[in-house]
C-alpha atoms as a PDB file:
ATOM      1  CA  UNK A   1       0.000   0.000   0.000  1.00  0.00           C
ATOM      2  CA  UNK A   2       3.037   2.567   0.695  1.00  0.00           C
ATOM      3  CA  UNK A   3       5.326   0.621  -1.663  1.00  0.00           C
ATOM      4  CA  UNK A   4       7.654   3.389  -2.930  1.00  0.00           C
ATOM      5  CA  UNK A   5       6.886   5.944  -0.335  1.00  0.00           C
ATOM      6  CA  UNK A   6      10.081   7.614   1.287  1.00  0.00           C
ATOM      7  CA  UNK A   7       8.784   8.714   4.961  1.00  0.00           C
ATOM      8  CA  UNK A   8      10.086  11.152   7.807  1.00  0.00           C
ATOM      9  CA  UNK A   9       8.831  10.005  11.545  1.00  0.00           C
ATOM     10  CA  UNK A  10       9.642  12.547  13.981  1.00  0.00           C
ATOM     11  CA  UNK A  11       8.785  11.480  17.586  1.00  0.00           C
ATOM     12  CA  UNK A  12      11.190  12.269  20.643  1.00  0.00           C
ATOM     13  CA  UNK A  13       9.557   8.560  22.075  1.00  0.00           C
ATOM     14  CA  UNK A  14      11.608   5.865  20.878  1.00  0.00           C
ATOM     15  CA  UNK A  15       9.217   3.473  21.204  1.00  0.00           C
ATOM     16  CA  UNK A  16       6.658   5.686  20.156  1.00  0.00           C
ATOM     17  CA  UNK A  17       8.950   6.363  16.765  1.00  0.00           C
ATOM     18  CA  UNK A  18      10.027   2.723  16.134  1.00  0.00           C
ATOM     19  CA  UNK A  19       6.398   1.697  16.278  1.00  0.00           C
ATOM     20  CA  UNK A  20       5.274   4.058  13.428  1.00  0.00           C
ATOM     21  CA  UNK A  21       8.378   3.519  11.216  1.00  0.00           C
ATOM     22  CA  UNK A  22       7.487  -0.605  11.970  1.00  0.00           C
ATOM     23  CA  UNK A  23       4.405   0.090  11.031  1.00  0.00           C
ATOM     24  CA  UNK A  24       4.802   1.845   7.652  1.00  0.00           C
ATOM     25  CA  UNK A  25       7.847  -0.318   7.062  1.00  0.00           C
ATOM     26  CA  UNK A  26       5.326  -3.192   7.106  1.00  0.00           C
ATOM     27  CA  UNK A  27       3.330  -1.658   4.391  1.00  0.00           C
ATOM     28  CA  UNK A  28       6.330  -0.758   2.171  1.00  0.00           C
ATOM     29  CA  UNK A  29       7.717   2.499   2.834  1.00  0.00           C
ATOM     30  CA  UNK A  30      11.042   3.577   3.430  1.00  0.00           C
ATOM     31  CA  UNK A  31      11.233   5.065   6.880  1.00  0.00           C
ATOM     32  CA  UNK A  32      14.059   7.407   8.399  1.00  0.00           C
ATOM     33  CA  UNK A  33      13.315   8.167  11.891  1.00  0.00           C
ATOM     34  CA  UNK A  34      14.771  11.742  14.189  1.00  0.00           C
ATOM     35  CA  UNK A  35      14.084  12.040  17.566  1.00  0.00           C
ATOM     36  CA  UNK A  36      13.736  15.532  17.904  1.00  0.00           C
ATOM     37  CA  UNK A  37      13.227  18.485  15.972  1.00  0.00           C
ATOM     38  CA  UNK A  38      16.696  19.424  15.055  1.00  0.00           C
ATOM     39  CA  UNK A  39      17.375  15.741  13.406  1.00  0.00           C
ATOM     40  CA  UNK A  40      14.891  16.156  11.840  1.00  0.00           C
ATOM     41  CA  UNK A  41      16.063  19.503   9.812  1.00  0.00           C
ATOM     42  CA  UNK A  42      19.155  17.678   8.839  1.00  0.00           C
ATOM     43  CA  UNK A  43      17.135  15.043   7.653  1.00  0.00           C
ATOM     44  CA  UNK A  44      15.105  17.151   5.604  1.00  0.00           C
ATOM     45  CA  UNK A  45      18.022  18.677   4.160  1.00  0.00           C
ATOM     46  CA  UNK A  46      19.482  15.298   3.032  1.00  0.00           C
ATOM     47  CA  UNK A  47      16.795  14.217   1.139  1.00  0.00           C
ATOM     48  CA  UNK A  48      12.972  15.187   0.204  1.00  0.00           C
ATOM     49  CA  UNK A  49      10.033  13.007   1.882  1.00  0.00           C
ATOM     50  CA  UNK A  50       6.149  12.358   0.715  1.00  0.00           C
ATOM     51  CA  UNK A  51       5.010  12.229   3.983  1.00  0.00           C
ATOM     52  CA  UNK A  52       6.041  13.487   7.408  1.00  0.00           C
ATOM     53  CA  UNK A  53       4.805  11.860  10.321  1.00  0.00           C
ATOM     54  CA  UNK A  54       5.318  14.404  13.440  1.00  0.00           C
ATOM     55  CA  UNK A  55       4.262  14.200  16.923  1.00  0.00           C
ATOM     56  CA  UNK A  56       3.156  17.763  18.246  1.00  0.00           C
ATOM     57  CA  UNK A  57       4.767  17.584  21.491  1.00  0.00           C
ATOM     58  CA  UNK A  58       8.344  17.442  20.354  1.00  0.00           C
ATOM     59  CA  UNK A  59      11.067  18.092  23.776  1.00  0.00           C
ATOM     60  CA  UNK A  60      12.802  20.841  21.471  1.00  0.00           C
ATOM     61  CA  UNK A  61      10.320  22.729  19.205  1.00  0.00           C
ATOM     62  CA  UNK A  62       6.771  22.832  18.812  1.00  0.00           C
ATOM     63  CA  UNK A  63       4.926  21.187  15.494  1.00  0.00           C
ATOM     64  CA  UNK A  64       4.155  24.096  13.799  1.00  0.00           C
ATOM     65  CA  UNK A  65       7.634  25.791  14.321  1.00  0.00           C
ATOM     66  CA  UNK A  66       9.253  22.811  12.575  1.00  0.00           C
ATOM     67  CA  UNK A  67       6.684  21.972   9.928  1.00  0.00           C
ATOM     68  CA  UNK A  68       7.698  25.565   9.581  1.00  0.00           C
ATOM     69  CA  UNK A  69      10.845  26.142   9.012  1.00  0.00           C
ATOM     70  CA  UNK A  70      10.926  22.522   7.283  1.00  0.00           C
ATOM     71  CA  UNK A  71       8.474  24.329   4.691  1.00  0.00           C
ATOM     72  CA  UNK A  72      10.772  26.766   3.911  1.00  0.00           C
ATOM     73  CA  UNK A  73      13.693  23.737   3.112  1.00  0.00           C
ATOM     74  CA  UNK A  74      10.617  21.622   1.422  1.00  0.00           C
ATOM     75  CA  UNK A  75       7.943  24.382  -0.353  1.00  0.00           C
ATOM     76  CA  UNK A  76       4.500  22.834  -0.007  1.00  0.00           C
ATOM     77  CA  UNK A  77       6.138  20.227   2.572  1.00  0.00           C
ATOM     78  CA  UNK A  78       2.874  21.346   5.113  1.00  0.00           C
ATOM     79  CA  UNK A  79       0.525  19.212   3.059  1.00  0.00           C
ATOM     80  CA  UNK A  80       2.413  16.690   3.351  1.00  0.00           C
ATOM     81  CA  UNK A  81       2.179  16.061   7.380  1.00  0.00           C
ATOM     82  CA  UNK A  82       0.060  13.483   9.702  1.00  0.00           C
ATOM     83  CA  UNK A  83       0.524  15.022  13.269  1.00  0.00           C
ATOM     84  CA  UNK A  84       0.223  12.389  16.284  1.00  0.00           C
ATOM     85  CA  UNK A  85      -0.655  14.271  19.202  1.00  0.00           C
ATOM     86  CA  UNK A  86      -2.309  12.569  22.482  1.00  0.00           C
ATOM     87  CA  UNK A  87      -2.535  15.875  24.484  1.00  0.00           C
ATOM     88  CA  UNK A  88      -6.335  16.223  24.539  1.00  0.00           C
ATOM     89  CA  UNK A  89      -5.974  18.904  27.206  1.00  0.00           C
ATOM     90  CA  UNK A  90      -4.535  21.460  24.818  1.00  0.00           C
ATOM     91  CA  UNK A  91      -7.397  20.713  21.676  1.00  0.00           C
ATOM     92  CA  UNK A  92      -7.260  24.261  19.814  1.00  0.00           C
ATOM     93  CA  UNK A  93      -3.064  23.370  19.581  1.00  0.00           C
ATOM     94  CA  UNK A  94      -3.482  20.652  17.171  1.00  0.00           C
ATOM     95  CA  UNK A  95      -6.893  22.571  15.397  1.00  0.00           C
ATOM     96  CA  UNK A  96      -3.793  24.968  14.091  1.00  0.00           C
ATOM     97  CA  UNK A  97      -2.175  21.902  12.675  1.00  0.00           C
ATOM     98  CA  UNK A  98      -5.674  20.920  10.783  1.00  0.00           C
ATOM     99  CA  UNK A  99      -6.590  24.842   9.613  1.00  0.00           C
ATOM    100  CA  UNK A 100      -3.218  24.835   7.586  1.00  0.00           C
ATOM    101  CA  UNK A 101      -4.036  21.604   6.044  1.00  0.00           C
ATOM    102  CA  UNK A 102      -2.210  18.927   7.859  1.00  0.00           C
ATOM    103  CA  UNK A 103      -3.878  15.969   8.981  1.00  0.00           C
ATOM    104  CA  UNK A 104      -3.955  15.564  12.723  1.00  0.00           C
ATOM    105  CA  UNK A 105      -4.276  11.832  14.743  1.00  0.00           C
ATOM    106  CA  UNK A 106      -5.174  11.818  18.315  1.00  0.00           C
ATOM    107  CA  UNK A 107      -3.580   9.002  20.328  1.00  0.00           C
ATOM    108  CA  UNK A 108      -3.929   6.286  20.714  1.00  0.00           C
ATOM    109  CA  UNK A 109      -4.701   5.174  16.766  1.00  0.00           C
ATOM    110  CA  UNK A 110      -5.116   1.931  15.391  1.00  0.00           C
ATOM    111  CA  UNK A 111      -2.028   1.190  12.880  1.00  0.00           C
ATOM    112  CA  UNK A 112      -4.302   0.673   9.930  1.00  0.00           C
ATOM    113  CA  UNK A 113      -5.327   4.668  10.628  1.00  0.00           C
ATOM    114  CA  UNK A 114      -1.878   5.796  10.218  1.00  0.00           C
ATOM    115  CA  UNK A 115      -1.208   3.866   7.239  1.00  0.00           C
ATOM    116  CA  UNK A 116      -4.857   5.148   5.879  1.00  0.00           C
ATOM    117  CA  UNK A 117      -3.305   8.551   6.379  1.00  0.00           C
ATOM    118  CA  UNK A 118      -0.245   8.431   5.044  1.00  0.00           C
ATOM    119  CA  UNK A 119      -1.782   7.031   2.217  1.00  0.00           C
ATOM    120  CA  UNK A 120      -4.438   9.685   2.217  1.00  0.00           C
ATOM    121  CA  UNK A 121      -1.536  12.158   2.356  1.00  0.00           C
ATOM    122  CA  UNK A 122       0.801  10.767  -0.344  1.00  0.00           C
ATOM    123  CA  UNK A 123      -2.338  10.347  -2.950  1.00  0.00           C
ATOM    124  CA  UNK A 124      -2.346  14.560  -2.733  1.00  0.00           C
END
């Protein structure tokens, strides 16, 4: 289903990041992982991604600031992004993410929903 795809998981939880690149591994993609917000710049200076999968509550930047600046390395990058977020406390946070186009998924999700979005996401 993601055969071809080249993926960016961003998630300062290891487990939380090697679960999601498993995941979309398992469906095909190729998967590079960062664990924070600054790895993940360099990363997106290496090479160019179809998809970025990002949590929202990143230790050294917030979503937005890196889907940001990541724009700026990546024009139209934004569309490109599923957020994971499981902070249900702070719900107008992640209602930024979905009012600039990127799709948002609230913890916990099923794996077959991230893989539906990705998909969703790569198909434009």
């Amino acid at each position: 289903m993601l055969a071809g795809a080249h993926v960016l998981v961003v998630d300062d939880d290891g487990d939380i990041c090697r679960m999601v690149a498993t995941v979309l591994r398992g469906r095909g993609a190729s998967v590079v992982e960062a664990r924070s917000g600054a790895a993940a710049l360099v990363e997106l200076e290496r090479s160019a991604f179809g998809c970025v999968v990002l949590d929202w509550n990143l230790a050294d930047t917030s979503a937005l600031a890196l889907v940001d600046a990541a724009n700026k390395l990546q024009p139209g990058l934004k569309r490109t992004v599923v957020v994971m977020t499981g902070d249900l406390l702070a719900a107008d946070e992640p209602h930024a993410a979905e009012t600039q186009g990127m799709l948002v998924l609230r913890k916990p999700f099923r794996p077959s929903v991230l893989v539906d979005a990705v998909a969703d996401v790569l198909a434009g």
